[in-house]
C-alpha atoms as a PDB file:
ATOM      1  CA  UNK A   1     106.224 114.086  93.899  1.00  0.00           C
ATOM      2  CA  UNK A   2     106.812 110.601  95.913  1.00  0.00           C
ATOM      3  CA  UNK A   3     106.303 107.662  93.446  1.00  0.00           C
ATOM      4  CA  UNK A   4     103.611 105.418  94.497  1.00  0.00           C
ATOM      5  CA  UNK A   5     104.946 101.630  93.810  1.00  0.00           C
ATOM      6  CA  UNK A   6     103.312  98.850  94.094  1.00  0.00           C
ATOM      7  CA  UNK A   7     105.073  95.463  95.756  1.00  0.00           C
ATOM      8  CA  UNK A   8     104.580  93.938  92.207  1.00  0.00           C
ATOM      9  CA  UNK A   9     106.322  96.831  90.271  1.00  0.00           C
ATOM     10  CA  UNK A  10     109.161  97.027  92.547  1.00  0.00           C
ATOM     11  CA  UNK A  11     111.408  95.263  90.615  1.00  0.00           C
ATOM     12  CA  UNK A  12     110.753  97.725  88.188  1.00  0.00           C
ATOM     13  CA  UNK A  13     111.312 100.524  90.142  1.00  0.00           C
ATOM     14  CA  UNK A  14     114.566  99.502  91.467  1.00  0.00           C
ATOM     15  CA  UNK A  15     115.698  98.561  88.156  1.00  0.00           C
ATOM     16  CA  UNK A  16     115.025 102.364  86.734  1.00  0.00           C
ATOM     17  CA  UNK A  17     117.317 103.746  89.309  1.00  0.00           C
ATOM     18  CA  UNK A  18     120.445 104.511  88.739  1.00  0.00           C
ATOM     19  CA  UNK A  19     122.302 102.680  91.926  1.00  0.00           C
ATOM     20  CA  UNK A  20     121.832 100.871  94.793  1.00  0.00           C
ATOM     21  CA  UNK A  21     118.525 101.156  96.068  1.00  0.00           C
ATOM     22  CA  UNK A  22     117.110 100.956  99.534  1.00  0.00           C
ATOM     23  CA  UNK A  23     113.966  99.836 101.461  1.00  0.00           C
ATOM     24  CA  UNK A  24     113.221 101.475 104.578  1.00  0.00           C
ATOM     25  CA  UNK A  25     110.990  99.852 106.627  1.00  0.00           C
ATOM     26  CA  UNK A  26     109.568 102.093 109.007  1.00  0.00           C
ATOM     27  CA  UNK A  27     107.797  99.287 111.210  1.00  0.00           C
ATOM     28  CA  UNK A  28     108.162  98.733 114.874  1.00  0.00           C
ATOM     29  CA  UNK A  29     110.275  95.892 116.008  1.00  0.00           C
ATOM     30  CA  UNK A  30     106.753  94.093 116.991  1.00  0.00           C
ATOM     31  CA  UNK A  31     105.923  94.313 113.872  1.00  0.00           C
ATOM     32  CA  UNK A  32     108.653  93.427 112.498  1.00  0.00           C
ATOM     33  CA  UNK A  33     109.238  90.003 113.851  1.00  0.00           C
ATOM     34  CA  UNK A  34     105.418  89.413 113.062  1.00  0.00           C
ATOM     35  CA  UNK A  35     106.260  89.626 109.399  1.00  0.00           C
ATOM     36  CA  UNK A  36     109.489  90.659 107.047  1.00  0.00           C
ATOM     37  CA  UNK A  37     110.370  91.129 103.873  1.00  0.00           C
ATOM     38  CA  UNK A  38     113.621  89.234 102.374  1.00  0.00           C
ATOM     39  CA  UNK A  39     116.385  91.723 100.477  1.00  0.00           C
ATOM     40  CA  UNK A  40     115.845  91.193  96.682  1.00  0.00           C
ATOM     41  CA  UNK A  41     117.892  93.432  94.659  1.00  0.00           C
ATOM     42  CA  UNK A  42     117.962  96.416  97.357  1.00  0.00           C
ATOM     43  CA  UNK A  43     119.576  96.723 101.025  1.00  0.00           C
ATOM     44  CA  UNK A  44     116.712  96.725 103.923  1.00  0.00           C
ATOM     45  CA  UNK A  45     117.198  98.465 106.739  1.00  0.00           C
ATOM     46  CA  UNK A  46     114.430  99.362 109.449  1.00  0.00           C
ATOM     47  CA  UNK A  47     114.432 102.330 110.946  1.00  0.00           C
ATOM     48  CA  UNK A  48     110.820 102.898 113.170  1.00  0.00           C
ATOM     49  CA  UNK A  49     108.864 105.890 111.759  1.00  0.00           C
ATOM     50  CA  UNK A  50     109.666 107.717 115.239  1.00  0.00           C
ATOM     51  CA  UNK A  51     113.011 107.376 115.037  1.00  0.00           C
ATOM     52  CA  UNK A  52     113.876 108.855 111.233  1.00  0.00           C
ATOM     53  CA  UNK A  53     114.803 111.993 111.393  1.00  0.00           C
ATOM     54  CA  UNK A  54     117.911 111.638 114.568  1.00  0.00           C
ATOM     55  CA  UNK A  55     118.880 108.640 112.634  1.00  0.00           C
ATOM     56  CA  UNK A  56     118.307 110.399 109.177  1.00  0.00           C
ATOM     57  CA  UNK A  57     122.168 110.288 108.917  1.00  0.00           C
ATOM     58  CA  UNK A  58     122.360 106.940 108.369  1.00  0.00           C
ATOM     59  CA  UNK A  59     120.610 107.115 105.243  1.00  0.00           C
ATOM     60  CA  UNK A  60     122.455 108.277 102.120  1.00  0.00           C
ATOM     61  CA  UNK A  61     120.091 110.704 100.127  1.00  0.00           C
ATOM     62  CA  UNK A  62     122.351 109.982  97.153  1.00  0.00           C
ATOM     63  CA  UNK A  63     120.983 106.026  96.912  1.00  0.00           C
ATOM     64  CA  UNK A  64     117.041 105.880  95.866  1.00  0.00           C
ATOM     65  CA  UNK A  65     114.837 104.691  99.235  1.00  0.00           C
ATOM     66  CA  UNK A  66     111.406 102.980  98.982  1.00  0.00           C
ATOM     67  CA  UNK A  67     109.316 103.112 102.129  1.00  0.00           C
ATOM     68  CA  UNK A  68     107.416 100.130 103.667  1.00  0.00           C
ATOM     69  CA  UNK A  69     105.192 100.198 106.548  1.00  0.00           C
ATOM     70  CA  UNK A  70     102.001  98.309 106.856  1.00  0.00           C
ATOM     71  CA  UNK A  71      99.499  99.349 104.776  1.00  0.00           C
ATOM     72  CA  UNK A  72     101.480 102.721 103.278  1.00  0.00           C
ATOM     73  CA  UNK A  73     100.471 105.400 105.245  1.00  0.00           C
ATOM     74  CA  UNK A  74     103.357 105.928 107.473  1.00  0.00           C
ATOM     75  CA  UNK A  75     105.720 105.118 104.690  1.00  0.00           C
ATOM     76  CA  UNK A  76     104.427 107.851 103.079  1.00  0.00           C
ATOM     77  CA  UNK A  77     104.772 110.332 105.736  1.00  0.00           C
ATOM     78  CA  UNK A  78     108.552 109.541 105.886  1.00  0.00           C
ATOM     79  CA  UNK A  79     108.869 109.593 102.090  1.00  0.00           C
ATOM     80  CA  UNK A  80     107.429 112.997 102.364  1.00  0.00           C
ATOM     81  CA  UNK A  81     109.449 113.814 104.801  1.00  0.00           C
ATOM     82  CA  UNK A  82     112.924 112.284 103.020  1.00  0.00           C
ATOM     83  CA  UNK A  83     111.814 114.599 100.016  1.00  0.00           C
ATOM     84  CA  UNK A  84     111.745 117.431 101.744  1.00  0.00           C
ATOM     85  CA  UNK A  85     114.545 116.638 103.338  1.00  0.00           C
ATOM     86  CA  UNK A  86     116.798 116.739  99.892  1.00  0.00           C
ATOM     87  CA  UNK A  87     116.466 112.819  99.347  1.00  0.00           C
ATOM     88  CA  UNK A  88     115.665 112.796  95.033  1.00  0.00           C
ATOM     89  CA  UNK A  89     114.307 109.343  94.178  1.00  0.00           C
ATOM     90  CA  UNK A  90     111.748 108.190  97.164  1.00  0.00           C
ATOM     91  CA  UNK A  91     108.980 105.701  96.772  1.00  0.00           C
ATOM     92  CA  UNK A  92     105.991 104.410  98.783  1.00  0.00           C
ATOM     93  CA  UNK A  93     105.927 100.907  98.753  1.00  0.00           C
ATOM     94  CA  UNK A  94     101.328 101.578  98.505  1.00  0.00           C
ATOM     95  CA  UNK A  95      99.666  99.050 100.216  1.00  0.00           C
ATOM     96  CA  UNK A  96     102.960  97.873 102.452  1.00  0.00           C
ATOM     97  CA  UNK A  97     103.785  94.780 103.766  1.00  0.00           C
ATOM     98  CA  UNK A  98     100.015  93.586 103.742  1.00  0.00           C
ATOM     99  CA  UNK A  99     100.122  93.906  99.932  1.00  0.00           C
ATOM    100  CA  UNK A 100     103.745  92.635  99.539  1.00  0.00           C
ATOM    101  CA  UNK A 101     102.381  89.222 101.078  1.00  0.00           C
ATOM    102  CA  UNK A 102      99.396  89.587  98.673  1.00  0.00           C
ATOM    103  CA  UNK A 103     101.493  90.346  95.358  1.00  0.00           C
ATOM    104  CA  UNK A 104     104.989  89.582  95.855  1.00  0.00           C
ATOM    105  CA  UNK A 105     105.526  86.959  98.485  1.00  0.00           C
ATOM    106  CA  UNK A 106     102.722  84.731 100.048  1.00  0.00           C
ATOM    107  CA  UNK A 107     104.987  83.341 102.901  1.00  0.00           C
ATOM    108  CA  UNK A 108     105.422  86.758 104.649  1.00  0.00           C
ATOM    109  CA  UNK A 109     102.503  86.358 106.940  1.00  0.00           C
ATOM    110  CA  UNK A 110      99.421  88.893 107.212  1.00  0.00           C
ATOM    111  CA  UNK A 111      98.701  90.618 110.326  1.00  0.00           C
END
């Protein structure tokens, strides 16, 4: 099952797992310079959706990963697909990077 976290809880999240935790963002570099999150408490790295599973290997399945895309979807897709590919605590950041900037940080812009 792929924990559903909202940007609010995330904090709360990350501090229930037991080591460094990661979020993934699985935007496209367009999107990405239209609107970022700041590391708080986790390492960020952005990986495109597309590009996941040849790159898979530089993720550690041992650390916890939430995924962050724009509104969730895709971030779920590549939770799912981190799961079932033997990675043990995955999240979906629900509502992505549209709801971070709604919940968690009003300067990252909308778009």
């Amino acid at each position: 099952m792929i924990d559903q976290v909202r940007p609010s809880d995330l904090d709360a999240w990350l501090a229930a797992q037991d080591g460094e935790a990661v979020v993934l963002d699985v935007r496209e570099a367009p999107e990405l310079r239209a609107a970022s999150v700041a590391p708080q408490g986790f390492e960020l790295v952005c990986i495109p959706m597309n590009e996941v599973p040849a790159r898979l290997s530089e993720l550690d399945p041992s650390r916890p990963v939430a995924c962050l895309c724009h509104h969730g979807a895709r971030s779920m897709r590549v939770a799912m697909f981190l799961a079932h590919n033997g990675w043990e605590r995955v999240a979906n950041i629900a509502g992505g990077i549209d709801a971070w900037s709604l919940e968690r940080d009003p300067s990252v812009p909308r778009y």
